[in-house]
Protein backbone atom coordinates (compact mmCIF):
# COMPACT_ATOMS: atom_id res chain seq x y z
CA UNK A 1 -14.55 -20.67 -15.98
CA UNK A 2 -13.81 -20.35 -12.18
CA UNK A 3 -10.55 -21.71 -12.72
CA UNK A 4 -9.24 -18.76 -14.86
CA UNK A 5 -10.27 -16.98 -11.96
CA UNK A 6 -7.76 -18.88 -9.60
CA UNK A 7 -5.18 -19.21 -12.65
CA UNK A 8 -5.07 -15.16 -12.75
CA UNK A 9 -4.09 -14.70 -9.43
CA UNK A 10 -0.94 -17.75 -9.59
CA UNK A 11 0.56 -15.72 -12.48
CA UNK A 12 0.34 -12.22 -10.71
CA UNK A 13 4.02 -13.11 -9.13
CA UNK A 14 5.37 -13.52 -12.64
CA UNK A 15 4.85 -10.13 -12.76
CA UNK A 16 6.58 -8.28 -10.28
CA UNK A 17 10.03 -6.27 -10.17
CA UNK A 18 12.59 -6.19 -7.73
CA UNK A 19 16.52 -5.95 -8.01
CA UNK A 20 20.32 -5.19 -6.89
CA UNK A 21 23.43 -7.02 -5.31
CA UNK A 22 25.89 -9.56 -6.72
CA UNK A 23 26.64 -11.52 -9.36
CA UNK A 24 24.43 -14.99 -8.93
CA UNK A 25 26.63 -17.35 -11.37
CA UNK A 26 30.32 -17.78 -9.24
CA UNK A 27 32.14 -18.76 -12.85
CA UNK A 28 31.08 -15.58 -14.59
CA UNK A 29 33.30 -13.30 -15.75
CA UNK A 30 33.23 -9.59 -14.34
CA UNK A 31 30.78 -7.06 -16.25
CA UNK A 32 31.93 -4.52 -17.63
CA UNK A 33 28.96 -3.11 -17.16
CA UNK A 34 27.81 -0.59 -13.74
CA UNK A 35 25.76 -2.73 -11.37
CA UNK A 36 23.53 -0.98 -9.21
CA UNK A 37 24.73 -0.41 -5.44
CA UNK A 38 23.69 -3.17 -3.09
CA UNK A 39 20.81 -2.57 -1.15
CA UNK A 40 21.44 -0.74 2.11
CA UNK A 41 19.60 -2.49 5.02
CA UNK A 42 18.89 0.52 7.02
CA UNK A 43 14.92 1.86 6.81
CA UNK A 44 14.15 2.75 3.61
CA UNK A 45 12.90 6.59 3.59
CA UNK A 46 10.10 8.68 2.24
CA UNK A 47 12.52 10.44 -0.06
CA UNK A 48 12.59 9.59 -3.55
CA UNK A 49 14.00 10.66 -6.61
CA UNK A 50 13.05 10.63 -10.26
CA UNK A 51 14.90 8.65 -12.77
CA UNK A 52 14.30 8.98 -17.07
CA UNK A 53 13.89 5.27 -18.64
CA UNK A 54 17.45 3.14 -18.15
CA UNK A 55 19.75 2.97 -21.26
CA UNK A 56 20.97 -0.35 -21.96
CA UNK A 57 24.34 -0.50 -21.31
CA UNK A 58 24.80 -3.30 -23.68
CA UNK A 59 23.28 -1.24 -26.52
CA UNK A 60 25.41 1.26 -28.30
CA UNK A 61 24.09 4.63 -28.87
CA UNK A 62 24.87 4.81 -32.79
CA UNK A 63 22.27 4.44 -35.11
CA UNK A 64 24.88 3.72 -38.44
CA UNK A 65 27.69 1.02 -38.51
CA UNK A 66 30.99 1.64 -38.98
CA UNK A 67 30.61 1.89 -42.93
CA UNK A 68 27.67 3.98 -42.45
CA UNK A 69 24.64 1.54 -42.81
CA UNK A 70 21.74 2.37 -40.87
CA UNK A 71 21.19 0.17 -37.64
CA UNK A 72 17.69 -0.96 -37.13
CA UNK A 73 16.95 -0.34 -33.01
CA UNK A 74 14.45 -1.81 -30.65
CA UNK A 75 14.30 1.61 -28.67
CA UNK A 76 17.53 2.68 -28.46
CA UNK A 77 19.07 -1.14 -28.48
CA UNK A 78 20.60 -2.20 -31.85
CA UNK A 79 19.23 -5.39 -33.31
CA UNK A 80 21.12 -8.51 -31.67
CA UNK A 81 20.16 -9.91 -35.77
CA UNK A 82 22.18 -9.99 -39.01
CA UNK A 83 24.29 -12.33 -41.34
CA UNK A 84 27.63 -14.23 -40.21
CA UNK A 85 30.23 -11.48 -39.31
CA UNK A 86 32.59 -14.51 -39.73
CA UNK A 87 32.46 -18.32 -40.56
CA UNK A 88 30.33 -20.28 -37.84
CA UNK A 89 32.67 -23.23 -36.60
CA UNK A 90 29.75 -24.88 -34.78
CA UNK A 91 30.44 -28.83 -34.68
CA UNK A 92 27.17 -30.31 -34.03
CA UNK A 93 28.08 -30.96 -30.18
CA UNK A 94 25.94 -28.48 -28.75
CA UNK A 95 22.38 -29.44 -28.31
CA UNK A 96 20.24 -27.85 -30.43
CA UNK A 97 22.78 -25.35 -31.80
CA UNK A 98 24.24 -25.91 -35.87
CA UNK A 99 26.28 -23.78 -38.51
CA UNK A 100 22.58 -22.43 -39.48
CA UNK A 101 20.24 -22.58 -36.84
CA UNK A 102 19.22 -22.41 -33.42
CA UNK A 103 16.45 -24.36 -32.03
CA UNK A 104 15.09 -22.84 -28.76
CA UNK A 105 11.47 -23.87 -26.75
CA UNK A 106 8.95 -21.63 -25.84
CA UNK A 107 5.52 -22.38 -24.49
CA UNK A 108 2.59 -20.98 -22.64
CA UNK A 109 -0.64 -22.22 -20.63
CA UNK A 110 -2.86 -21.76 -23.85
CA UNK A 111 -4.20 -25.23 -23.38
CA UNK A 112 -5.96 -24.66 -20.30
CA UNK A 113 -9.31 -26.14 -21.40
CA UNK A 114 -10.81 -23.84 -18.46
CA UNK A 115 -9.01 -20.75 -20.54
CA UNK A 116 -8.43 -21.28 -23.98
CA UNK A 117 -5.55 -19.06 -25.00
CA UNK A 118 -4.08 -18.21 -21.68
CA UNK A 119 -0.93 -16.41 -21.80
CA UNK A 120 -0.57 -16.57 -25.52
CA UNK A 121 0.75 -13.07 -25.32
CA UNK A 122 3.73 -14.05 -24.45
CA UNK A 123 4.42 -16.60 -27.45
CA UNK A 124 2.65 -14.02 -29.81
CA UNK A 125 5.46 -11.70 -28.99
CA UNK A 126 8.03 -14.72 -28.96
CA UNK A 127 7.13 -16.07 -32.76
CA UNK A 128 7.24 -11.92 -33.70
CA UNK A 129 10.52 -11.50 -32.33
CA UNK A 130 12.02 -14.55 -34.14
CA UNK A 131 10.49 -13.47 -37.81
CA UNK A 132 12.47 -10.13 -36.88
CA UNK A 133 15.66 -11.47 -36.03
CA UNK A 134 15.40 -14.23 -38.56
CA UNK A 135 14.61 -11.62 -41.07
CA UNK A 136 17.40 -9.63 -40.27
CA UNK A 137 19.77 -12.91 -40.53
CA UNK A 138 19.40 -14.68 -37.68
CA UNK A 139 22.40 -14.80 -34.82
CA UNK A 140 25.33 -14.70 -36.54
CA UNK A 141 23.59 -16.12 -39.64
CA UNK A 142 21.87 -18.69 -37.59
CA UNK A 143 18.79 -18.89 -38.41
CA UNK A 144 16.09 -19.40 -35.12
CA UNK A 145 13.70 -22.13 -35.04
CA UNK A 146 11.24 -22.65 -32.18
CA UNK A 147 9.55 -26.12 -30.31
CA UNK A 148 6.80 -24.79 -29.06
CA UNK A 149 4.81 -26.69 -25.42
CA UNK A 150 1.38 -26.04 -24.19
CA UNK A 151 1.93 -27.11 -20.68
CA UNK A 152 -1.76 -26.70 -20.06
CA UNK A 153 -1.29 -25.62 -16.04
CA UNK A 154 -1.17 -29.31 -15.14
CA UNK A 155 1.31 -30.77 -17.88
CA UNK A 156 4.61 -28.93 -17.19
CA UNK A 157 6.42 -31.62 -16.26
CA UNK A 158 5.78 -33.31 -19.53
CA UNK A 159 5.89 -30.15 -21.74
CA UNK A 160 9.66 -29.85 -19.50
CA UNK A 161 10.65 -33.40 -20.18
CA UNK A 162 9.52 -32.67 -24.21
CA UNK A 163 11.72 -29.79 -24.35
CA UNK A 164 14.69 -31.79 -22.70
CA UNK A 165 14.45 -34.74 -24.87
CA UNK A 166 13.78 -32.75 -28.30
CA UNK A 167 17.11 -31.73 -27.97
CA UNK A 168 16.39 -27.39 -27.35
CA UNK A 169 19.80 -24.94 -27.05
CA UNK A 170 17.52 -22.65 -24.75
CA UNK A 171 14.16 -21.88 -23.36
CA UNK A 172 13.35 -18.60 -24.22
CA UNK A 173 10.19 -16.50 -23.43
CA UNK A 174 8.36 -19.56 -21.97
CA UNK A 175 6.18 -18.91 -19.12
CA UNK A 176 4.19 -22.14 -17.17
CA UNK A 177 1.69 -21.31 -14.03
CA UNK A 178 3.22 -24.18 -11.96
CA UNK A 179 7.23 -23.74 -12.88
CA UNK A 180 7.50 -25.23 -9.36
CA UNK A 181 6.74 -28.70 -10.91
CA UNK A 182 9.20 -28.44 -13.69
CA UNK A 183 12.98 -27.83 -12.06
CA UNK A 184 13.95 -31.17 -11.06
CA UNK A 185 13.42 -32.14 -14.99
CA UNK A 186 15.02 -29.08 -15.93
CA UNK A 187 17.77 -29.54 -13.90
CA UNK A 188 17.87 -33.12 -14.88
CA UNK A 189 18.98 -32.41 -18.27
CA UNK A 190 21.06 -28.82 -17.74
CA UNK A 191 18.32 -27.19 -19.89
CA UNK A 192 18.99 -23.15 -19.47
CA UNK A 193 16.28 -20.89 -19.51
CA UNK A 194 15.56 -17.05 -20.54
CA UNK A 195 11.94 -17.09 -19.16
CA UNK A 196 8.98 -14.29 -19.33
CA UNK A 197 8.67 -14.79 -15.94
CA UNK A 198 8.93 -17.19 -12.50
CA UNK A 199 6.18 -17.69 -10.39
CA UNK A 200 7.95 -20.46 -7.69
CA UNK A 201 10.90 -19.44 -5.78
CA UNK A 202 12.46 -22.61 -6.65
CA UNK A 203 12.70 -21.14 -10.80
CA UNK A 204 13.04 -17.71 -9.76
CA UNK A 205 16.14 -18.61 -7.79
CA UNK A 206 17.23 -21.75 -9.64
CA UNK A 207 20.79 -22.53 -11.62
CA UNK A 208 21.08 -21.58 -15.56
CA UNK A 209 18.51 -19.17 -15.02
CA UNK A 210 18.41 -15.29 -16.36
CA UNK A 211 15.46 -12.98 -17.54
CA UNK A 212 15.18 -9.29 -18.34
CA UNK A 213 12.89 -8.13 -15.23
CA UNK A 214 13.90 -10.72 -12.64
CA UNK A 215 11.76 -12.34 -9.71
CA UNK A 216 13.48 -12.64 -7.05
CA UNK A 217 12.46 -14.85 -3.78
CA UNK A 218 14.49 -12.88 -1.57
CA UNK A 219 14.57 -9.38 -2.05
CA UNK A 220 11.30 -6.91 -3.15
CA UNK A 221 11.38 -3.99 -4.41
CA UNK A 222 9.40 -1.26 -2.90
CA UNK A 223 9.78 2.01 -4.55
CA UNK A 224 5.70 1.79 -5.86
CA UNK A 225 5.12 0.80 -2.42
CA UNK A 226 6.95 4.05 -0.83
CA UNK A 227 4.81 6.09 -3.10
CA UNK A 228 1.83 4.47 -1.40
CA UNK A 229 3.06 5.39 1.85
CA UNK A 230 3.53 8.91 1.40
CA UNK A 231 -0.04 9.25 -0.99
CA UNK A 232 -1.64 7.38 2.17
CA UNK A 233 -0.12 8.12 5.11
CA UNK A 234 -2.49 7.53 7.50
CA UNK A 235 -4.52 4.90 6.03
CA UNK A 236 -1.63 2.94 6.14
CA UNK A 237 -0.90 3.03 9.06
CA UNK A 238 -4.02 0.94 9.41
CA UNK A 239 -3.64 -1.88 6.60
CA UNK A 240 -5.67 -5.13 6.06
CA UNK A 241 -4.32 -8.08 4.10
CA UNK A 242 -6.64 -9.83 1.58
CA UNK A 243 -5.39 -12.52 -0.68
CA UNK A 244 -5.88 -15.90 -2.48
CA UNK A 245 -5.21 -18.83 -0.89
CA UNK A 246 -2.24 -20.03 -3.11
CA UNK A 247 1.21 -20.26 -2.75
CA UNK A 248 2.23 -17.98 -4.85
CA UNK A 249 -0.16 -15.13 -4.02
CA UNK A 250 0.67 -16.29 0.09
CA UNK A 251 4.41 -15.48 -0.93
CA UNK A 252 3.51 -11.98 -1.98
CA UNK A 253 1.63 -11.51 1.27
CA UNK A 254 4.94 -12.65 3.11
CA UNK A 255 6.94 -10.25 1.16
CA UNK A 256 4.89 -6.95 2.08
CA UNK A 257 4.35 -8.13 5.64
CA UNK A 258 8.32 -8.62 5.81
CA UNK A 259 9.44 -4.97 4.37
CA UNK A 260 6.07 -3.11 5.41
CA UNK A 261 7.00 -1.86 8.79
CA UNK A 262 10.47 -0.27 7.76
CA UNK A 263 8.32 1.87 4.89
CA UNK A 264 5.63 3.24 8.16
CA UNK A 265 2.81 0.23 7.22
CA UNK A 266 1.31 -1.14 10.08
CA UNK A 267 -0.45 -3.98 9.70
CA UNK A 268 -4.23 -4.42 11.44
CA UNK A 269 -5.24 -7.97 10.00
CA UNK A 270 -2.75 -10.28 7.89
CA UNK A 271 -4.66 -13.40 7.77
CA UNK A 272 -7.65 -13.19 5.35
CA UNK A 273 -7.50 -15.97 2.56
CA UNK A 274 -10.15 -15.90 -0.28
CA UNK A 275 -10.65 -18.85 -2.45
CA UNK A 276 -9.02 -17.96 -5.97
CA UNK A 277 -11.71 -20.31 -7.39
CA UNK A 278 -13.81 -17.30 -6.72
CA UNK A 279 -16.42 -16.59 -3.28
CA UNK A 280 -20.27 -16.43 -3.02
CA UNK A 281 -19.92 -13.36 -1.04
CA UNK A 282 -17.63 -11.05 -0.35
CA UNK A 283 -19.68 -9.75 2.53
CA UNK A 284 -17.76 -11.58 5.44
CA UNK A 285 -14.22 -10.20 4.08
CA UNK A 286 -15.27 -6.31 3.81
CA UNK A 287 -16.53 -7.10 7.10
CA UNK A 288 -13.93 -8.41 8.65
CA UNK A 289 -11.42 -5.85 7.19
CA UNK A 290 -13.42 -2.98 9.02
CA UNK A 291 -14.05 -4.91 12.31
CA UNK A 292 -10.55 -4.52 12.78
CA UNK A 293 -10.60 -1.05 11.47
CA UNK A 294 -8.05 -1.05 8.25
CA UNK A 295 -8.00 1.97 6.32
CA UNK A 296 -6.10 0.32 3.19
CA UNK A 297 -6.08 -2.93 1.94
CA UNK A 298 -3.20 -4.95 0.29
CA UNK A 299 -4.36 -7.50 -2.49
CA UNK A 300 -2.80 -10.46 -4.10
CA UNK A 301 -5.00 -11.99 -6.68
CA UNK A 302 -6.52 -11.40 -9.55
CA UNK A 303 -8.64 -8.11 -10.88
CA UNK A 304 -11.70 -9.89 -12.35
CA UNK A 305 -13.58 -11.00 -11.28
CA UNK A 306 -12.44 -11.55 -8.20
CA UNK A 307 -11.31 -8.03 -7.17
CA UNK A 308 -13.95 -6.28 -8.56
CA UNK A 309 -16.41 -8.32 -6.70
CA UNK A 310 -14.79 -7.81 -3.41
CA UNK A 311 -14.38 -3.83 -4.59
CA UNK A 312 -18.20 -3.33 -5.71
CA UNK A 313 -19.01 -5.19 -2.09
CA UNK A 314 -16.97 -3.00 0.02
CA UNK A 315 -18.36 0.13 -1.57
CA UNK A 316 -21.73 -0.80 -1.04
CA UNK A 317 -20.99 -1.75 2.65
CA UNK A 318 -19.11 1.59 3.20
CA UNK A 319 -15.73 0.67 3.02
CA UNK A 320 -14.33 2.47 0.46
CA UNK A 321 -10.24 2.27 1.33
CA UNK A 322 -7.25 2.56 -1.29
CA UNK A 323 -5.89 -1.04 -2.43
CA UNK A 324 -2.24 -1.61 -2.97
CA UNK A 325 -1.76 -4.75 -5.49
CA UNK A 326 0.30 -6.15 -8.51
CA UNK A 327 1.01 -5.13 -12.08
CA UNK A 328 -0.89 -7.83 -13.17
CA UNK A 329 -3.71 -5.72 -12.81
CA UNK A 330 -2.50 -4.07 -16.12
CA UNK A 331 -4.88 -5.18 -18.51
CA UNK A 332 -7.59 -3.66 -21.02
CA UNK A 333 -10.14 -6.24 -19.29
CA UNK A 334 -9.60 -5.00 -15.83
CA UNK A 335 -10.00 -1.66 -16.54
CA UNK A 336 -12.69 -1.54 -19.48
CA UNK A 337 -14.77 -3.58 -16.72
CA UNK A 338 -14.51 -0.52 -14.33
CA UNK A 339 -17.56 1.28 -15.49
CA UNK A 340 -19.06 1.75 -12.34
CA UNK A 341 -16.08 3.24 -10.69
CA UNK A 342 -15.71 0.67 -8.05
CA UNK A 343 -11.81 0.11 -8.99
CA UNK A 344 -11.47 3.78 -8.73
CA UNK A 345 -9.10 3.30 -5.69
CA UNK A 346 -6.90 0.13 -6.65
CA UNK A 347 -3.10 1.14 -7.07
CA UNK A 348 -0.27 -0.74 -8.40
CA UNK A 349 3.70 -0.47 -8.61
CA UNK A 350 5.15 -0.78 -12.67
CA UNK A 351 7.91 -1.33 -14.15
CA UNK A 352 7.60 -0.84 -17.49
CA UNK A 353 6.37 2.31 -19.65
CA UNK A 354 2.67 1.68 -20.14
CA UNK A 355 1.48 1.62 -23.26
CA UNK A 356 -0.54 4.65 -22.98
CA UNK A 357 3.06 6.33 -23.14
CA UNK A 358 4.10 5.03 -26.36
CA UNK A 359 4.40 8.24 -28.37
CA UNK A 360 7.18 9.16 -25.76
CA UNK A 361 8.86 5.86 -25.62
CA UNK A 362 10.55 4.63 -28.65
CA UNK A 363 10.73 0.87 -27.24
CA UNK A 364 7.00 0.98 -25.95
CA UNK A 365 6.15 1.72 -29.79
CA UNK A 366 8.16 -0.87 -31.06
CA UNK A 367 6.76 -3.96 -29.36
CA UNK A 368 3.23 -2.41 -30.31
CA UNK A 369 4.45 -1.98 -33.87
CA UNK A 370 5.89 -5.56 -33.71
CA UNK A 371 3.30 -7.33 -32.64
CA UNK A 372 1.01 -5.20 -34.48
CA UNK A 373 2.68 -6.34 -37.57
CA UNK A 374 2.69 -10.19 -36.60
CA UNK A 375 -1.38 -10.02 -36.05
CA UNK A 376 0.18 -10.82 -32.43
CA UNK A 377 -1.96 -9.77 -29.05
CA UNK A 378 0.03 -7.66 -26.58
CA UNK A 379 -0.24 -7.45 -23.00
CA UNK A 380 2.32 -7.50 -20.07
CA UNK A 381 3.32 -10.44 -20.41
CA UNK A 382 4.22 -9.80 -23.93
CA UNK A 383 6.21 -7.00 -22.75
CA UNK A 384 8.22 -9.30 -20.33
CA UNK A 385 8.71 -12.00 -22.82
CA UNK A 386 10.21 -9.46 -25.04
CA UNK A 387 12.68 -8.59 -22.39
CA UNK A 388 13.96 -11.86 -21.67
CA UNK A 389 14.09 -12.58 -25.37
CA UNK A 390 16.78 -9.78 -26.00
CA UNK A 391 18.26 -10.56 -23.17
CA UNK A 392 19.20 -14.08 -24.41
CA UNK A 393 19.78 -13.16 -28.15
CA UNK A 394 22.32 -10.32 -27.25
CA UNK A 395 24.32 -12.91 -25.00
CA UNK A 396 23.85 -15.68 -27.74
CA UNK A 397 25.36 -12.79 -30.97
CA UNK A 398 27.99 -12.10 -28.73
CA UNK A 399 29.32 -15.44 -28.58
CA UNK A 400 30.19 -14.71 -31.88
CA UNK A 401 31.07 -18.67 -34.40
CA UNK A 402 31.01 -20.70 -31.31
CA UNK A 403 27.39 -20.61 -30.15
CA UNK A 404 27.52 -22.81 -26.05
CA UNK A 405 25.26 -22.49 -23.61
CA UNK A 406 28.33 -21.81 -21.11
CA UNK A 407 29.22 -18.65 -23.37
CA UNK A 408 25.65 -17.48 -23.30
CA UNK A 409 25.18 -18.06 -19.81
CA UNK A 410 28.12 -16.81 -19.00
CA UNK A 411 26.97 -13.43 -21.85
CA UNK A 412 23.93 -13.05 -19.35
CA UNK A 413 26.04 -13.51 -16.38
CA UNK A 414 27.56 -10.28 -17.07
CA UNK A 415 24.58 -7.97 -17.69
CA UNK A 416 23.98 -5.69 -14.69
CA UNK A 417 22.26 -2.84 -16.16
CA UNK A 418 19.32 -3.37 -18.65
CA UNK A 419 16.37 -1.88 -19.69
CA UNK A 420 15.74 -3.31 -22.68
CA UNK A 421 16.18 -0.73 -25.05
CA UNK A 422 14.05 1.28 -22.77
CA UNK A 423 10.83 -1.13 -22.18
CA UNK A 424 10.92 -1.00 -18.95
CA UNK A 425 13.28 -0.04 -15.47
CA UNK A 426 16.84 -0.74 -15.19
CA UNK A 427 17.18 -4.22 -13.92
CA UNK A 428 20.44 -6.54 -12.91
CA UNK A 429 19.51 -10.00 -14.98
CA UNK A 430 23.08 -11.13 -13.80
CA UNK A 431 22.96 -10.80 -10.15
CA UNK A 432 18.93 -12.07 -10.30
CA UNK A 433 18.13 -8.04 -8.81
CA UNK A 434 14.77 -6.59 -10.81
CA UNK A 435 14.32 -3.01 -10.40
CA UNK A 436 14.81 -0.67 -8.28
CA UNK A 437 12.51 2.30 -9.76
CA UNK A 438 8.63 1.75 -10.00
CA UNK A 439 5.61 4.05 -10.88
CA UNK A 440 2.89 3.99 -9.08
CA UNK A 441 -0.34 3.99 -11.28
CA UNK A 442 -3.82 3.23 -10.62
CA UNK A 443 -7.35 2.90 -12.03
CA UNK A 444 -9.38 6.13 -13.21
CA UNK A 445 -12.35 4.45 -14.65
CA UNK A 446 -12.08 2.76 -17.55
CA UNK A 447 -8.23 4.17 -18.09
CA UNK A 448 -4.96 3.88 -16.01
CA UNK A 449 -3.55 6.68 -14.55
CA UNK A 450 0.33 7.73 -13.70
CA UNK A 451 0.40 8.82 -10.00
CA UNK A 452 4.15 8.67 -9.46
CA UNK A 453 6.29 10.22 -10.89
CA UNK A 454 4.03 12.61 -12.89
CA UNK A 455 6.05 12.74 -15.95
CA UNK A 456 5.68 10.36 -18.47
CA UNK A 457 8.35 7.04 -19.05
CA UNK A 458 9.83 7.88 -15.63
CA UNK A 459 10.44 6.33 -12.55
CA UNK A 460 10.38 7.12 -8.45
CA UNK A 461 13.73 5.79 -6.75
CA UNK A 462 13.36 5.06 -3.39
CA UNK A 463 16.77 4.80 -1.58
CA UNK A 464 17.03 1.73 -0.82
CA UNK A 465 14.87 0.76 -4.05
CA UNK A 466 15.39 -3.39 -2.95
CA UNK A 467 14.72 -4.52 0.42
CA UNK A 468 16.45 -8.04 1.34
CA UNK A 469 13.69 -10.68 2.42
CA UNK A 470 14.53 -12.83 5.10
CA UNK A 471 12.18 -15.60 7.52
CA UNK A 472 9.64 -16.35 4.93
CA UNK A 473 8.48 -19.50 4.36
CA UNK A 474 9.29 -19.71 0.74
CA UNK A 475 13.06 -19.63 1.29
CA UNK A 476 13.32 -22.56 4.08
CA UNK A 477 13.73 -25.41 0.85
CA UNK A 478 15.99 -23.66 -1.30
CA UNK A 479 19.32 -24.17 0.06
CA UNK A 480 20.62 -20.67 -1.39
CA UNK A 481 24.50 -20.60 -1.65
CA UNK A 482 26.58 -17.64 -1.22
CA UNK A 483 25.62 -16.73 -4.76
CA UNK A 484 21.77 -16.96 -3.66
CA UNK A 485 21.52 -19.70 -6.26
CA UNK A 486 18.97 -22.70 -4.94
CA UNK A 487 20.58 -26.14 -4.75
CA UNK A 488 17.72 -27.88 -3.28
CA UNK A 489 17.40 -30.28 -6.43
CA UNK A 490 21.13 -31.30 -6.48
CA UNK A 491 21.50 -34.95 -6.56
């Protein structure tokens, strides 16, 4: 069970937002849509601003048709769903893609024989989505049929070269721990993806790529991280680094340490690696952390039991300092284990309108109504899957009787504002920019707790939201063209 442990902490950088600047895919069309500014490289301030939920600029506001038939929404985003609008003229040429159907892959880590059922979330929400739309008529009348791989952590490159041989239009809403090991396959056979999140740089910058709240491995965004600043001034001005010795949990690290000093962090120890597999004792890391006299701690990992362990040692030893970590932290486990307070101080930046908020978020309310009808488990992830999910349907409808993957790509391409119907922050999915307004919540308890903004289903806009990442490690093997798209698997 230590592995799930180590697992938790790869797939925390799945989960985090960042966005803005321009268009990734050079053949794209313009968008008609409003991107957000380009992130200015001067400091970025204290001063923030307050923004209500995005509106999709995709979705139109209407609730009726033309004729007066009701519109069924996912928050304030119409369906993508329904019957042929006109005659499909699909020839049989595009792989996985007929007069009457649509065969996309999914998959998740549920295999894991270390975590039975790990990330399911994100298919539950997958398999509810496609009853929905297939129940309204499918896209364009094309009905949706799923492949399904288990990847297992270790098997991605087999559950990659299944999905390429069995002949899939798309990946949609799949999600694998170690997406690093999959590109060159991907790649291999041109197999465009719609993911619920990336965890490697090499995915989260690759070709034929596009999801709702992008990953970006050169830009972070930092408007949760601002409100840290300015809740904590002092203490962070004296910050330790803790985090698990992985890749992906190292990149986060590099991130913070990159943008930290423009937003007033300074840093007092940056080296600190705990084994994700879990420690004895936390004793030598607490102290460590106040041997060199941090007053705040930043955390990449995972909350149990790894974080809690580490929390309930530092409070016995005295060291009770504010924590600044990932939204992966949102979970009912994390914070139903909190009963003795010792999470009290661990903070996070969000992107999406927690569920706690869902009587004053229509979109919030759906998903849980969705999944709630499906017999589905929600989380997060589910949350992100359903992003990406729209995301790909809405480009896929508006290719109208010829379903490609060049027209969908090409759909997604063009999307520079998008929220989702109000899920979560505005993103860019088509210039690979997440968002640039966060909340700041944190652990009160055995609840979650809205620190920034105050208001419910809103969000804190630091100007500039993005920061550009530059020098880390992470980006040396990508070979990122003017477009920042990675060409480091090109034959």
């Amino acid at each position: 069970m230590r592995r799930l442990k180590w697992l938790a902490a790869v797939l925390a950088l799945g989960m985090i937002a960042a966005a803005c600047g321009s268009d990734r895919d050079e053949d794209a069309a313009d968008s008609t849509t409003t991107a957000a500014p380009a992130p200015d490289t001067t400091v970025a301030g204290t001063d923030t601003t307050t923004a209500d939920s995005g509106t999709d600029t995709t979705a139109a506001p209407a609730e009726t048709t033309t004729t007066g038939v009701p519109v069924e929404t996912f928050g304030d985003l119409p369906w993508p769903c329904g019957p042929a609008v006109e005659e499909n003229t699909d020839d049989g040429s595009v792989p996985g893609v007929t007069t009457d159907s649509i065969t996309i892959a999914t998959g998740d880590d549920a295999g894991f024989v270390s975590a039975p059922g790990l990330n399911h979330e994100q298919t539950d929400a997958i398999n509810a989505l496609v009853d929905k739309c297939n129940e309204l008529g499918g896209i364009n009348g094309r009905q949706i049929e799923t492949n399904y791989y288990d990847a297992k952590i270790f098997e991605v490159a087999t559950s990659m070269q299944s999905a390429c041989d069995d002949g899939n239009f798309f990946l949609v809403g799949e999600g694998w721990a170690f997406d690093s090991g999959q590109e060159e396959i991907r790649l291999g056979c041109e197999l465009p993806a719609a993911p619920t999140y990336t965890v490697s740089a090499a995915f989260a910058m690759g070709p034929l790529v596009y999801q709702g709240v992008p990953n970006p491995a050169d830009e972070y965004p930092v408007s949760g991280l601002v409100e840290f600043v300015k809740l904590y001034p002092e203490e962070t001005k004296k910050m330790g680094v803790l985090v698990g010795n992985f890749s992906a949990t190292r990149e986060t690290r590099d991130k913070v340490l990159a943008v930290g000093p423009d937003l007033g962090i300074e840093f007092v120890s940056t080296d600190l690696e705990y084994n994700t597999a879990g420690e004895a004792d936390w004793t030598p890391f607490v102290k460590q952390l106040q041997d060199a006299g941090a007053e705040s701690v930043l955390w990449s990992g995972s909350c149990l039991p790894n974080l809690q362990l580490f929390m309930q040692t530092a409070v016995a030893n005295g060291f009770d300092v504010p924590v600044m970590t990932d939204a992966n932290h949102y979970e009912a486990k994390c914070a139903a284990a909190n009963t003795d307070g010792a999470l009290d101080k661990v903070h996070f930046k969000f992107a999406y309108v927690p569920f706690e908020e869902s009587a004053d978020n229509k979109a919030t309310q759906d998903y849980l109504d969705l999944l709630d009808a499906s017999g589905g488990d929600t989380s997060l992830l589910g949350m992100q899957a359903t992003s990406s999910f729209f995301l790909w349907a809405q480009a896929s409808a508006d290719c109208g009787a010829s379903l490609t993957r060049e027209c969908v790509l090409e759909n997604m391409a063009a999307v520079n504002e998008w929220t989702s119907g109000g899920l979560h922050s505005t993103t860019d999915p088509g210039g690979n920019h997440p968002v640039q307004c966060e909340a700041l919540l944190s652990l009160d308890g055995t609840s979650y707790e809205r620190l920034a903004p105050a208001a419910v289903a809103e969000w804190s806009c630091a100007e500039p939201g993005i920061v550009p990442i530059v020098g880390v490690p992470a980006l040396e093997p990508l070979l990122l063209d003017e477009n920042r798209i990675a060409h480091q698997f090109d034959k």
